[in-house]
N, C-alpha and C. Protein backbone atom coordinates (compact mmCIF):
# COMPACT_ATOMS: atom_id res chain seq x y z
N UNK A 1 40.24 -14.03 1.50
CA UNK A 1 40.00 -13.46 2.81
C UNK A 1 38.76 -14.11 3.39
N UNK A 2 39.23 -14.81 4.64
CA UNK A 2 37.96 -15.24 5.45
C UNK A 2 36.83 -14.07 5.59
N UNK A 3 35.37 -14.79 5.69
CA UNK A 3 34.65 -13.94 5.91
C UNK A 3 34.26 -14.19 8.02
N UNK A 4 34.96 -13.00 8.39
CA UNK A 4 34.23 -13.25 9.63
C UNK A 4 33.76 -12.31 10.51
N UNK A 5 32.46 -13.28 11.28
CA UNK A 5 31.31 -12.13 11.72
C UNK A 5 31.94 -11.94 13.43
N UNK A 6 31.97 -10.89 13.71
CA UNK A 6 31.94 -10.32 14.87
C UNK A 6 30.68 -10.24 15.72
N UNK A 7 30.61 -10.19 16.71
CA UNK A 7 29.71 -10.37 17.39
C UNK A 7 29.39 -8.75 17.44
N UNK A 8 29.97 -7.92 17.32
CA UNK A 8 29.46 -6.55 17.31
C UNK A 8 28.80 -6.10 16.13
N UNK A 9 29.28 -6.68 14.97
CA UNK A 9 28.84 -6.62 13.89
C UNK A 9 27.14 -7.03 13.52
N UNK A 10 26.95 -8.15 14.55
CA UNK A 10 26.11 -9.08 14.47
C UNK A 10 24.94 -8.37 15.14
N UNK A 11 25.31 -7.79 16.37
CA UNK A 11 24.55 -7.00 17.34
C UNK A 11 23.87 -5.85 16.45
N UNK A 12 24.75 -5.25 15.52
CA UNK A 12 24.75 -3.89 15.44
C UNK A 12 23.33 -4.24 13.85
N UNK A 13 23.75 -5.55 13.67
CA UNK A 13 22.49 -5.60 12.54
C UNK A 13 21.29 -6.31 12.84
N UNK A 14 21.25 -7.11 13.93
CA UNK A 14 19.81 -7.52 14.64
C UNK A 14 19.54 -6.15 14.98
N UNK A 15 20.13 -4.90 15.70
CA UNK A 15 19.30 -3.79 16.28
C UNK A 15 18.59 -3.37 15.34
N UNK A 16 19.58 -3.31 14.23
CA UNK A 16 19.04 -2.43 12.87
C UNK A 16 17.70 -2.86 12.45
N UNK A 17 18.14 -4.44 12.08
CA UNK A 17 16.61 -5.26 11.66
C UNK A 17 15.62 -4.93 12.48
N UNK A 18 15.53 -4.93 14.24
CA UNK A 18 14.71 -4.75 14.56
C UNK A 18 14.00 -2.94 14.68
N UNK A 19 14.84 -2.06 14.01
CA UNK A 19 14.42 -0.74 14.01
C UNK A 19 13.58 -0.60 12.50
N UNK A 20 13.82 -1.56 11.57
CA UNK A 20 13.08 -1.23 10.35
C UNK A 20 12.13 -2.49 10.15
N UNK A 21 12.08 -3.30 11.56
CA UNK A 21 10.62 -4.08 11.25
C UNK A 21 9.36 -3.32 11.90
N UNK A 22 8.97 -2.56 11.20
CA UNK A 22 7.80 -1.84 11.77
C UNK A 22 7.01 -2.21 12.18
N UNK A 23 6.38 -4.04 11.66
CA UNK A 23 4.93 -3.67 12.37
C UNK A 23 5.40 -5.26 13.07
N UNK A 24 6.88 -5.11 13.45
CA UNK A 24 7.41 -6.15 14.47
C UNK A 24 7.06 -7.43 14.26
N UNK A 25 7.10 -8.13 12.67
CA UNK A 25 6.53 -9.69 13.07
C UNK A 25 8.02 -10.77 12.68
N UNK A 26 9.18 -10.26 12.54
CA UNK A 26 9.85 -10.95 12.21
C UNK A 26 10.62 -11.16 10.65
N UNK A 27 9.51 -10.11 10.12
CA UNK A 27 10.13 -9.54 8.51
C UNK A 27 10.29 -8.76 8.10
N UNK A 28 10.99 -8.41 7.36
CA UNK A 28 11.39 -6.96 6.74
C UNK A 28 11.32 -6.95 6.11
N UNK A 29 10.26 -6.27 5.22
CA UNK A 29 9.71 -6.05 3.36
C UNK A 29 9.78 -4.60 3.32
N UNK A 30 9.40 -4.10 1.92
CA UNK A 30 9.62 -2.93 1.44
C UNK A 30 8.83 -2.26 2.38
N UNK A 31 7.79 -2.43 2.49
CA UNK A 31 6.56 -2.09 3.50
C UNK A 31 7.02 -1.43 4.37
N UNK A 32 7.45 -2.35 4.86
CA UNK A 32 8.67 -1.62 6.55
C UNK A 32 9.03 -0.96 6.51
N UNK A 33 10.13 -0.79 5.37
CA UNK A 33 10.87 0.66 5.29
C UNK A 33 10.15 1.92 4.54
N UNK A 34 9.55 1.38 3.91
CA UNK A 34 8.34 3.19 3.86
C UNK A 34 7.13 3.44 5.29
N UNK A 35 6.91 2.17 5.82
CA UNK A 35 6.48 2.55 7.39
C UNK A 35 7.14 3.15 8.28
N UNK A 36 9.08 2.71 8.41
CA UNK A 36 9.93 3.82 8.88
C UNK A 36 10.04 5.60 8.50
N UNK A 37 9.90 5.64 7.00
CA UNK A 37 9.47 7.18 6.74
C UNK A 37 7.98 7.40 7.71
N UNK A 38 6.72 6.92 7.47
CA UNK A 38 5.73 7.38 7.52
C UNK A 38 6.49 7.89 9.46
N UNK A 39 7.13 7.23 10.21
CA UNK A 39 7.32 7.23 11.98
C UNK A 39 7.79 8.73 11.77
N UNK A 40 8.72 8.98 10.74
CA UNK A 40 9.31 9.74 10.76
C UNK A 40 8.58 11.28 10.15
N UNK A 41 7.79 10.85 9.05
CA UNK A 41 6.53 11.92 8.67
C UNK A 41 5.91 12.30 10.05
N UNK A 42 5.70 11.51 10.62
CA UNK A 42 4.51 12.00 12.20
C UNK A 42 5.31 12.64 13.14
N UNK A 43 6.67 12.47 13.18
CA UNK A 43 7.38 13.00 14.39
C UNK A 43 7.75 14.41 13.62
N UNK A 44 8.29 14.51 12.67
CA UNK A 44 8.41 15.94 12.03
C UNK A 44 7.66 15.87 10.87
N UNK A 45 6.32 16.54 10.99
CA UNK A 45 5.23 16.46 10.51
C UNK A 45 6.36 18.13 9.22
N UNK A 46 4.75 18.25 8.23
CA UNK A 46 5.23 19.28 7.15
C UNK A 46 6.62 19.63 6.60
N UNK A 47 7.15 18.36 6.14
CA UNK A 47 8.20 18.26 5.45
C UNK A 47 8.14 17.10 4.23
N UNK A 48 7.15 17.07 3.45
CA UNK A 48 7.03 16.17 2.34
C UNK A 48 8.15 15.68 1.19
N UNK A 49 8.61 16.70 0.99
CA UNK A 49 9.83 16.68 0.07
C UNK A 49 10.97 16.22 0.32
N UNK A 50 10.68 16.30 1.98
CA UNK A 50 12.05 15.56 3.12
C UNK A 50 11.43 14.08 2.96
N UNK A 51 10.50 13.79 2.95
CA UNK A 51 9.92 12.67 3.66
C UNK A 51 10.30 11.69 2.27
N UNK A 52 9.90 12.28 1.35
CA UNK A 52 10.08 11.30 0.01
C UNK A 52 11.72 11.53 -0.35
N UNK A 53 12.50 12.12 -0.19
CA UNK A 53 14.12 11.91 -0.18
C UNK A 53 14.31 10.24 0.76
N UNK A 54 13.60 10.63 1.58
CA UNK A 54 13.92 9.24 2.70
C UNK A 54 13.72 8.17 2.27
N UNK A 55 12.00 8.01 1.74
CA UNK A 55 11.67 6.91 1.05
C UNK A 55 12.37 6.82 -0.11
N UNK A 56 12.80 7.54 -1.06
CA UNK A 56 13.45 7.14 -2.10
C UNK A 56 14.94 6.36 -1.60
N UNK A 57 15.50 6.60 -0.52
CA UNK A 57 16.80 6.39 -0.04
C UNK A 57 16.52 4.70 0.87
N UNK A 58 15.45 4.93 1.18
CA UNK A 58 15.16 3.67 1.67
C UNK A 58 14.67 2.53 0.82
N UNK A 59 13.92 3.14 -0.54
CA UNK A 59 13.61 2.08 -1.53
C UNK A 59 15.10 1.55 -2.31
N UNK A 60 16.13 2.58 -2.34
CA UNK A 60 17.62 2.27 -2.77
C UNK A 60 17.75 1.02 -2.33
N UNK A 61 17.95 1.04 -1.26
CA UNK A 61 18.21 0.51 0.16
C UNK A 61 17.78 -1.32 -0.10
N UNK A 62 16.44 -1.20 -0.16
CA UNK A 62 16.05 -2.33 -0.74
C UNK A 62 15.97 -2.94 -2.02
N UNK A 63 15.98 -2.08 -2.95
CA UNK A 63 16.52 -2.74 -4.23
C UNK A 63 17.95 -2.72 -4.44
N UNK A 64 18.29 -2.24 -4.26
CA UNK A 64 20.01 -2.09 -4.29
C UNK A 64 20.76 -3.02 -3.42
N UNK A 65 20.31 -3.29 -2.47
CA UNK A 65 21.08 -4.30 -1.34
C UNK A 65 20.16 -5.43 -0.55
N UNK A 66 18.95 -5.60 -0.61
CA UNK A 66 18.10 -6.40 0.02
C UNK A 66 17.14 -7.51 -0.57
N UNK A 67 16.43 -6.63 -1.76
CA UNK A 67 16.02 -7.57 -2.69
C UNK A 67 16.71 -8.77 -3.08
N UNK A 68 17.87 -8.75 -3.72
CA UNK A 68 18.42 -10.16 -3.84
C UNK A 68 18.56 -11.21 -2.85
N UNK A 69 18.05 -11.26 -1.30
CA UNK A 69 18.30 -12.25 -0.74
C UNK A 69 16.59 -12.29 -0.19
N UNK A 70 15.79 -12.14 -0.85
CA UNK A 70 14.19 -12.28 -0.56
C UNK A 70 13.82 -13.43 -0.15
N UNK A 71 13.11 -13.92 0.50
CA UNK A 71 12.81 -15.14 0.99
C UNK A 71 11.33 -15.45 0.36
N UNK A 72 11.13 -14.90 -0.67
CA UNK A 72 9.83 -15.21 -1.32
C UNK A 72 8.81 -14.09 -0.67
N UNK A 73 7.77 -13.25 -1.59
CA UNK A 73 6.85 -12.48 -1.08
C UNK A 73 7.48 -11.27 -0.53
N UNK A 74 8.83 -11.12 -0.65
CA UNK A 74 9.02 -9.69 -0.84
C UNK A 74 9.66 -9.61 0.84
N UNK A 75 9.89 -10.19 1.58
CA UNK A 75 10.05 -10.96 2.58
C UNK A 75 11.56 -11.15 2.92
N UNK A 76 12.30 -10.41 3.86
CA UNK A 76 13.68 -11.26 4.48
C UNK A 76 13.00 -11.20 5.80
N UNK A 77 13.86 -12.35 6.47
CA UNK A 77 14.21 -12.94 7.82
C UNK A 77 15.73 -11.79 8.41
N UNK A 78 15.62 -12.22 10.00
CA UNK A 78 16.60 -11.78 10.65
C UNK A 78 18.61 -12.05 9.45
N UNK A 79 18.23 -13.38 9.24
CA UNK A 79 19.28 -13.72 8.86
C UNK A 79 19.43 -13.35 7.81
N UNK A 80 17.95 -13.26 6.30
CA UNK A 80 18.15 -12.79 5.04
C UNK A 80 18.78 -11.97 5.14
N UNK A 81 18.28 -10.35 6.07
CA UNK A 81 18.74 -8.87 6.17
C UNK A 81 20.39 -9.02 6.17
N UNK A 82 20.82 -9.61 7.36
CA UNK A 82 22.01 -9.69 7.84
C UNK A 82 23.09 -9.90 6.68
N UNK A 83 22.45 -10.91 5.96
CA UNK A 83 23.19 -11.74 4.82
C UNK A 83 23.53 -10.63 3.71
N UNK A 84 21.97 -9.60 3.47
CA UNK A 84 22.18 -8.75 2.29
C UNK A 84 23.34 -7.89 2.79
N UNK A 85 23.04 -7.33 3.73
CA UNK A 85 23.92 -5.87 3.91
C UNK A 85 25.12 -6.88 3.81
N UNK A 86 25.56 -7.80 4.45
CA UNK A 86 27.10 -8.14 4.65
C UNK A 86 27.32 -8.56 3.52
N UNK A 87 26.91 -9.08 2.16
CA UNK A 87 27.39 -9.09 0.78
C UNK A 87 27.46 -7.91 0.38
N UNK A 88 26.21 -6.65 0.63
CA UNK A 88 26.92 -5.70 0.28
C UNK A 88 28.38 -5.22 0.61
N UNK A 89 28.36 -5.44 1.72
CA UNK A 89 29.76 -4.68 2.35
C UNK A 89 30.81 -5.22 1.80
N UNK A 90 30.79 -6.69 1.34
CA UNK A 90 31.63 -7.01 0.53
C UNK A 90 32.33 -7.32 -0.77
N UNK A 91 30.64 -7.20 -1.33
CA UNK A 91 31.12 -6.75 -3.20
C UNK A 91 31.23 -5.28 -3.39
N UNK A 92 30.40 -4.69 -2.34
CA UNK A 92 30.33 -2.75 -3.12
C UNK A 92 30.05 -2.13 -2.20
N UNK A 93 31.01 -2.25 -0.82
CA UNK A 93 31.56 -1.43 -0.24
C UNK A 93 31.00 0.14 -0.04
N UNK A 94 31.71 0.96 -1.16
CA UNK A 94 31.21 2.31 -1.44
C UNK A 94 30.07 2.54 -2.02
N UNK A 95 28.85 1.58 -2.92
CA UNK A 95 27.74 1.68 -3.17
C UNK A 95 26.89 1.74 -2.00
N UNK A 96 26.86 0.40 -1.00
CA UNK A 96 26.20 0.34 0.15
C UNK A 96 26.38 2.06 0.93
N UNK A 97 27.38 2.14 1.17
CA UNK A 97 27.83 3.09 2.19
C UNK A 97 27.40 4.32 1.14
N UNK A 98 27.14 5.12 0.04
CA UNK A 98 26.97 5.62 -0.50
C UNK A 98 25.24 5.87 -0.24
N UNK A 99 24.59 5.01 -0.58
CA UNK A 99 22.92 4.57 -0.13
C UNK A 99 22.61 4.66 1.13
N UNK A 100 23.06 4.45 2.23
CA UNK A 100 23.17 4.83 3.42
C UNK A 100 23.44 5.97 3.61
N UNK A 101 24.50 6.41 3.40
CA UNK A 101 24.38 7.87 3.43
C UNK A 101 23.44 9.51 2.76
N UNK A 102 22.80 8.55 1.59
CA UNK A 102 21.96 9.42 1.11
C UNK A 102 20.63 9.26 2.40
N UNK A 103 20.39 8.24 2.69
CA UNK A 103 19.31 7.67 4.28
C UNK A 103 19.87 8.26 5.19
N UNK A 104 20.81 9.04 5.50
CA UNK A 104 21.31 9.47 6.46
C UNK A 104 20.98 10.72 6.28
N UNK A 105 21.79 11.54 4.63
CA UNK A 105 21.86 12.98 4.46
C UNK A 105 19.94 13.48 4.92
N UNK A 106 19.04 12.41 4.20
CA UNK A 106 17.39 12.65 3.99
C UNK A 106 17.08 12.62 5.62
N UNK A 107 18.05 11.86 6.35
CA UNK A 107 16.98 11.96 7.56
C UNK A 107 17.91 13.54 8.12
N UNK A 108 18.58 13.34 8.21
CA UNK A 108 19.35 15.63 8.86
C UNK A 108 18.59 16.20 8.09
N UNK A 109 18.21 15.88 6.67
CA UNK A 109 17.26 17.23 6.73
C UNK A 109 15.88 17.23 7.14
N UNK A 110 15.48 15.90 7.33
CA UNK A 110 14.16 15.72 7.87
C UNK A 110 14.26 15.80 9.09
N UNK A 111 15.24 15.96 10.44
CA UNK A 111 15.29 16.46 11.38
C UNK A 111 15.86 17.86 12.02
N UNK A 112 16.32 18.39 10.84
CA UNK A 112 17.22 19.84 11.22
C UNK A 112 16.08 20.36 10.73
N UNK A 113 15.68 21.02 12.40
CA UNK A 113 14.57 22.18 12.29
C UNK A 113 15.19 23.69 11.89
N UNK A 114 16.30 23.79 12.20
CA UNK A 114 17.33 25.18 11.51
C UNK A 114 17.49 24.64 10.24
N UNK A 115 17.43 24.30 9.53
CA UNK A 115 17.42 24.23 8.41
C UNK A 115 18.68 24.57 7.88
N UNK A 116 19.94 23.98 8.72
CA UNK A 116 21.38 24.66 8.87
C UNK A 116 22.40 23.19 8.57
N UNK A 117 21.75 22.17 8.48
CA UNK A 117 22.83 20.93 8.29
C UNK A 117 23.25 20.31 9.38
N UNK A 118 22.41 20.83 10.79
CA UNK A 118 23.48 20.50 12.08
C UNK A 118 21.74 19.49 12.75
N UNK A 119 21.83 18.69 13.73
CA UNK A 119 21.40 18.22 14.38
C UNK A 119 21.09 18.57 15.77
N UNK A 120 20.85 19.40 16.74
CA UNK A 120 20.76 19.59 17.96
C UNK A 120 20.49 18.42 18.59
N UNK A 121 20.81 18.42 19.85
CA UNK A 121 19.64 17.48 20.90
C UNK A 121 18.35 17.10 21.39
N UNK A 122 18.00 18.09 20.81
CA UNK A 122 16.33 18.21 21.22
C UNK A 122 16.06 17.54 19.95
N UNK A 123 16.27 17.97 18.70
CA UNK A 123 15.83 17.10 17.62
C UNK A 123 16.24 15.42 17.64
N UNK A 124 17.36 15.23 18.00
CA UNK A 124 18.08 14.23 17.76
C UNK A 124 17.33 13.48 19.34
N UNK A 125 17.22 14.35 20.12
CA UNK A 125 16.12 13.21 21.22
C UNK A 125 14.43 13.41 20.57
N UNK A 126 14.01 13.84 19.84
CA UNK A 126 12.54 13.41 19.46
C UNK A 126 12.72 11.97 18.28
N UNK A 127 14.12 11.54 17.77
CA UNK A 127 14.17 10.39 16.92
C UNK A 127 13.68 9.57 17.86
N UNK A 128 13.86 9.31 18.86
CA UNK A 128 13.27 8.22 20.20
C UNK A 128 11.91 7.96 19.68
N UNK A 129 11.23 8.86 19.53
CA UNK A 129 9.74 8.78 19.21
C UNK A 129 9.82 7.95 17.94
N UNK A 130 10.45 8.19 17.10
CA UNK A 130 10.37 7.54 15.52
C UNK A 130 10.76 6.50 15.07
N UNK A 131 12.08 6.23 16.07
CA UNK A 131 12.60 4.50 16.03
C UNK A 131 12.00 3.86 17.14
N UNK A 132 11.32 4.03 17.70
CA UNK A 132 11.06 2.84 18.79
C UNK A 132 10.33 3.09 20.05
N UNK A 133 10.70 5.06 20.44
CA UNK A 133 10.65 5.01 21.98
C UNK A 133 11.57 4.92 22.76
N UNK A 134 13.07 4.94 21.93
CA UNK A 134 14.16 4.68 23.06
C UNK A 134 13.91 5.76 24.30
N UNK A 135 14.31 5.15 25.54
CA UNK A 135 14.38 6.36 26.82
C UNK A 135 15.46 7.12 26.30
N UNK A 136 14.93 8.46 26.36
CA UNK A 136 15.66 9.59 26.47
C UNK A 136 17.13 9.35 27.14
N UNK A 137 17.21 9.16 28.33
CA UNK A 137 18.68 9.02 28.77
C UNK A 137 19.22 8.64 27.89
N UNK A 138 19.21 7.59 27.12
CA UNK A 138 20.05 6.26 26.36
C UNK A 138 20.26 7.09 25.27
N UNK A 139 19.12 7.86 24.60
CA UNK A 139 19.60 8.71 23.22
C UNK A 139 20.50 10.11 23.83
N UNK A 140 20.06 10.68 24.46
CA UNK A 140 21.40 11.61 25.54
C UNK A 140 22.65 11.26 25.22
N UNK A 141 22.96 9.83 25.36
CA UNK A 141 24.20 9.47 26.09
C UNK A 141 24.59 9.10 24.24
N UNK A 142 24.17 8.45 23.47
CA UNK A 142 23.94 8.20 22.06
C UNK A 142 24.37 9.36 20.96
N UNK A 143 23.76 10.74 21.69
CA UNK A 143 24.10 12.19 20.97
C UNK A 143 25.44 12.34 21.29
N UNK A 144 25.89 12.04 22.79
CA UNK A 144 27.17 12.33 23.29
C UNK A 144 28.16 12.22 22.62
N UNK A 145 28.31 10.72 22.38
CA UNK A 145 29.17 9.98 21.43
C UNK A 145 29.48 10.02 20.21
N UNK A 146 28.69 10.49 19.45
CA UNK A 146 27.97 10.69 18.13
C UNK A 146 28.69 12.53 17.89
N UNK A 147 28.40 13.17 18.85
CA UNK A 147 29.28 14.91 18.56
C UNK A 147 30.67 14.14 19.12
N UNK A 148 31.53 13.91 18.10
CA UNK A 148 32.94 13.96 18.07
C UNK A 148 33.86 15.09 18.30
N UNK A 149 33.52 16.37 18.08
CA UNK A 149 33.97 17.46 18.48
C UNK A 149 33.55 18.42 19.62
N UNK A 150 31.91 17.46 19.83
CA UNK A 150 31.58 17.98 21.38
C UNK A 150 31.06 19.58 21.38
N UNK A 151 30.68 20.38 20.02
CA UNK A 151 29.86 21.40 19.79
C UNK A 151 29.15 21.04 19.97
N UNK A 152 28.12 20.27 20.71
CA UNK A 152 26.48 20.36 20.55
C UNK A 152 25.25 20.28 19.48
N UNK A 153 26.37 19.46 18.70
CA UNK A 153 25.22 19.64 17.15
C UNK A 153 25.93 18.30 16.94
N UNK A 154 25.25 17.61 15.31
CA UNK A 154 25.77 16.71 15.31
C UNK A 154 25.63 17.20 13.12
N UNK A 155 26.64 17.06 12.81
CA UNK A 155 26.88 17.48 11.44
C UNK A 155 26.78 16.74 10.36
N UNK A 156 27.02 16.68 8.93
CA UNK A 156 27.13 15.97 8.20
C UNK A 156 28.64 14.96 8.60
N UNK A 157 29.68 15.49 8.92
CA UNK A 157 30.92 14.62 8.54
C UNK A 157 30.64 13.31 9.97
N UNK A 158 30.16 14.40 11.01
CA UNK A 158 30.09 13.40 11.76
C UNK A 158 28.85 12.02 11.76
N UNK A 159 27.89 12.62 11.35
CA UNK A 159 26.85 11.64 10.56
C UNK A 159 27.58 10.77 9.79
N UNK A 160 28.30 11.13 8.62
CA UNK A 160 28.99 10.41 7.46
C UNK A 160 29.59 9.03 8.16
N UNK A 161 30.72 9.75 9.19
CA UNK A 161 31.36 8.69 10.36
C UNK A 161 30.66 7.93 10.70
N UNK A 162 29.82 8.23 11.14
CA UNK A 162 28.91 7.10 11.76
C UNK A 162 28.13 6.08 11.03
N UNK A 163 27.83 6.50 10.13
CA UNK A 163 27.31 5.41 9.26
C UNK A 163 28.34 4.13 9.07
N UNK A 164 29.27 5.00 8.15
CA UNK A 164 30.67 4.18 8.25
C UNK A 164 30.84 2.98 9.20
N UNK A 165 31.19 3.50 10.53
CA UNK A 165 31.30 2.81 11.83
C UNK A 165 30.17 1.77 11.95
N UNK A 166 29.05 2.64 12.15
CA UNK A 166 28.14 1.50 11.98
C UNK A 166 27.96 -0.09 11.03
N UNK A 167 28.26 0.35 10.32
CA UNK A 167 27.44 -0.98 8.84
C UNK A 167 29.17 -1.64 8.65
N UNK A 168 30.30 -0.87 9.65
CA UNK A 168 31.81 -1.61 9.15
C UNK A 168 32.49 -2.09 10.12
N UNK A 169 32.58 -0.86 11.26
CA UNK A 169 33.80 -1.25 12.47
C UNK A 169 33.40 -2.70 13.31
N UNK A 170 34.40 -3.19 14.02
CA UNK A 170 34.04 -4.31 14.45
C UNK A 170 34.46 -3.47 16.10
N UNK A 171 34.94 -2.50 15.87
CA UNK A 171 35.52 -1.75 17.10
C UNK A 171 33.91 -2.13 18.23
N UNK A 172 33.75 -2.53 19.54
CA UNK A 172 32.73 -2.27 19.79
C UNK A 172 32.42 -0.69 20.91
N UNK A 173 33.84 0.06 20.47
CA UNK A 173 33.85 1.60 21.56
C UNK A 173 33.52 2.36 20.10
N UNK A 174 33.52 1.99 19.19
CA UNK A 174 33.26 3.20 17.88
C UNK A 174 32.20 3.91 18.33
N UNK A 175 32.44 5.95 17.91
CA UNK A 175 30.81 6.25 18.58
C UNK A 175 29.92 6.31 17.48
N UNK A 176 30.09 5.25 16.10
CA UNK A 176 29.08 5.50 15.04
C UNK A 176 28.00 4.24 15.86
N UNK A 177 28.58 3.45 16.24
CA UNK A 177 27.87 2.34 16.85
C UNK A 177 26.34 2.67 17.44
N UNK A 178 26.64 3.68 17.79
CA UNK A 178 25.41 4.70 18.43
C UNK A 178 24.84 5.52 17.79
N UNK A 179 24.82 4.92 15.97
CA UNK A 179 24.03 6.11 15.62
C UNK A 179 22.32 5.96 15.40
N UNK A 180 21.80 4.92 15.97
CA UNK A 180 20.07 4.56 15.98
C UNK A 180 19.88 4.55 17.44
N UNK A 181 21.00 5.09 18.21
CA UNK A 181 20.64 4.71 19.90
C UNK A 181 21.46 3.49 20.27
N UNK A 182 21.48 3.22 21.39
CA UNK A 182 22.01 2.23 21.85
C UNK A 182 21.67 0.98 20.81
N UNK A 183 22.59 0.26 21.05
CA UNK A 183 22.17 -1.04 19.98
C UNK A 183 22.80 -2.40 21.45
């Protein structure tokens, strides 16, 4: 089976790269992704036990799928990143997507202020603050897509979906596509 990249595919992992280069210089080391927890420690402050689920899910993340394509010093490029996740997706599938989803389950509970499994809008628009600053409208319209059943919350299954969609579909109307905000 040919390996081939979609341009949505492609999109959907430069956004990514550029949401977990934290201090924006063009690399993505471990660093980064425990600097993504710390965005996320400050925006929902007094949740420690949440905060280190994340980092542990994000250190997965990098030893499990990133480390092997290092560019020396602990160090990937736009293209290293790209390269890891898409070997993941294609030797281990359900490992990747498994690790992601534990980064997913750690961030609902690090944003469900009900403490209920569900996501509101108001929470799910203060992530703006934690990835980047997206404008509010854009994460609005991002939540929209993202509630598949259109209750006003956004759940585990539908989280689950989205991950999925995200890191797989080449669809470019999927609404997992939208699960860091517009990409």
């Amino acid at each position: 089976m040919a390996d081939t990249v979609t341009p949505v595919l492609t999109r959907k992992m430069h956004y990514m790269f550029t949401l977990l280069d934290a201090d924006q210089d063009g690399f993505l080391g471990e660093d980064d992704l425990a600097a993504v927890a710390d965005r996320m420690a400050d925006v929902f402050p007094g949740r420690p036990d949440r905060i280190r689920a994340l980092r542990d899910a994000l250190h997965r993340l990098w030893e499990d799928h990133l480390a092997h394509v290092d560019l020396g010093g602990g160090r990937l490029d736009l293209k290293a990143f790209e390269q890891g996740i898409r070997r993941s997706v294609a030797a281990s599938p359900v490992t990747l997507l498994e690790t992601l989803h534990a980064g997913a389950s750690a961030w609902i509970a690090l944003t469900g202020v009900e403490d209920d499994g569900l996501i509101g809008l108001d929470e799910y628009l203060r992530l703006s603050q934690a990835i980047g600053g997206v404008p509010a409208q854009r994460m609005e319209e991002a939540f929209r897509r993202l509630d598949r059943d259109g209750d006003g919350t956004l759940d585990p299954a539908e989280i689950g979906a989205a991950v999925v969609e995200f890191f797989t579909s080449e669809d470019p109307d999927a609404p997992g596509n939208w699960l860091y905000g517009p990409f």
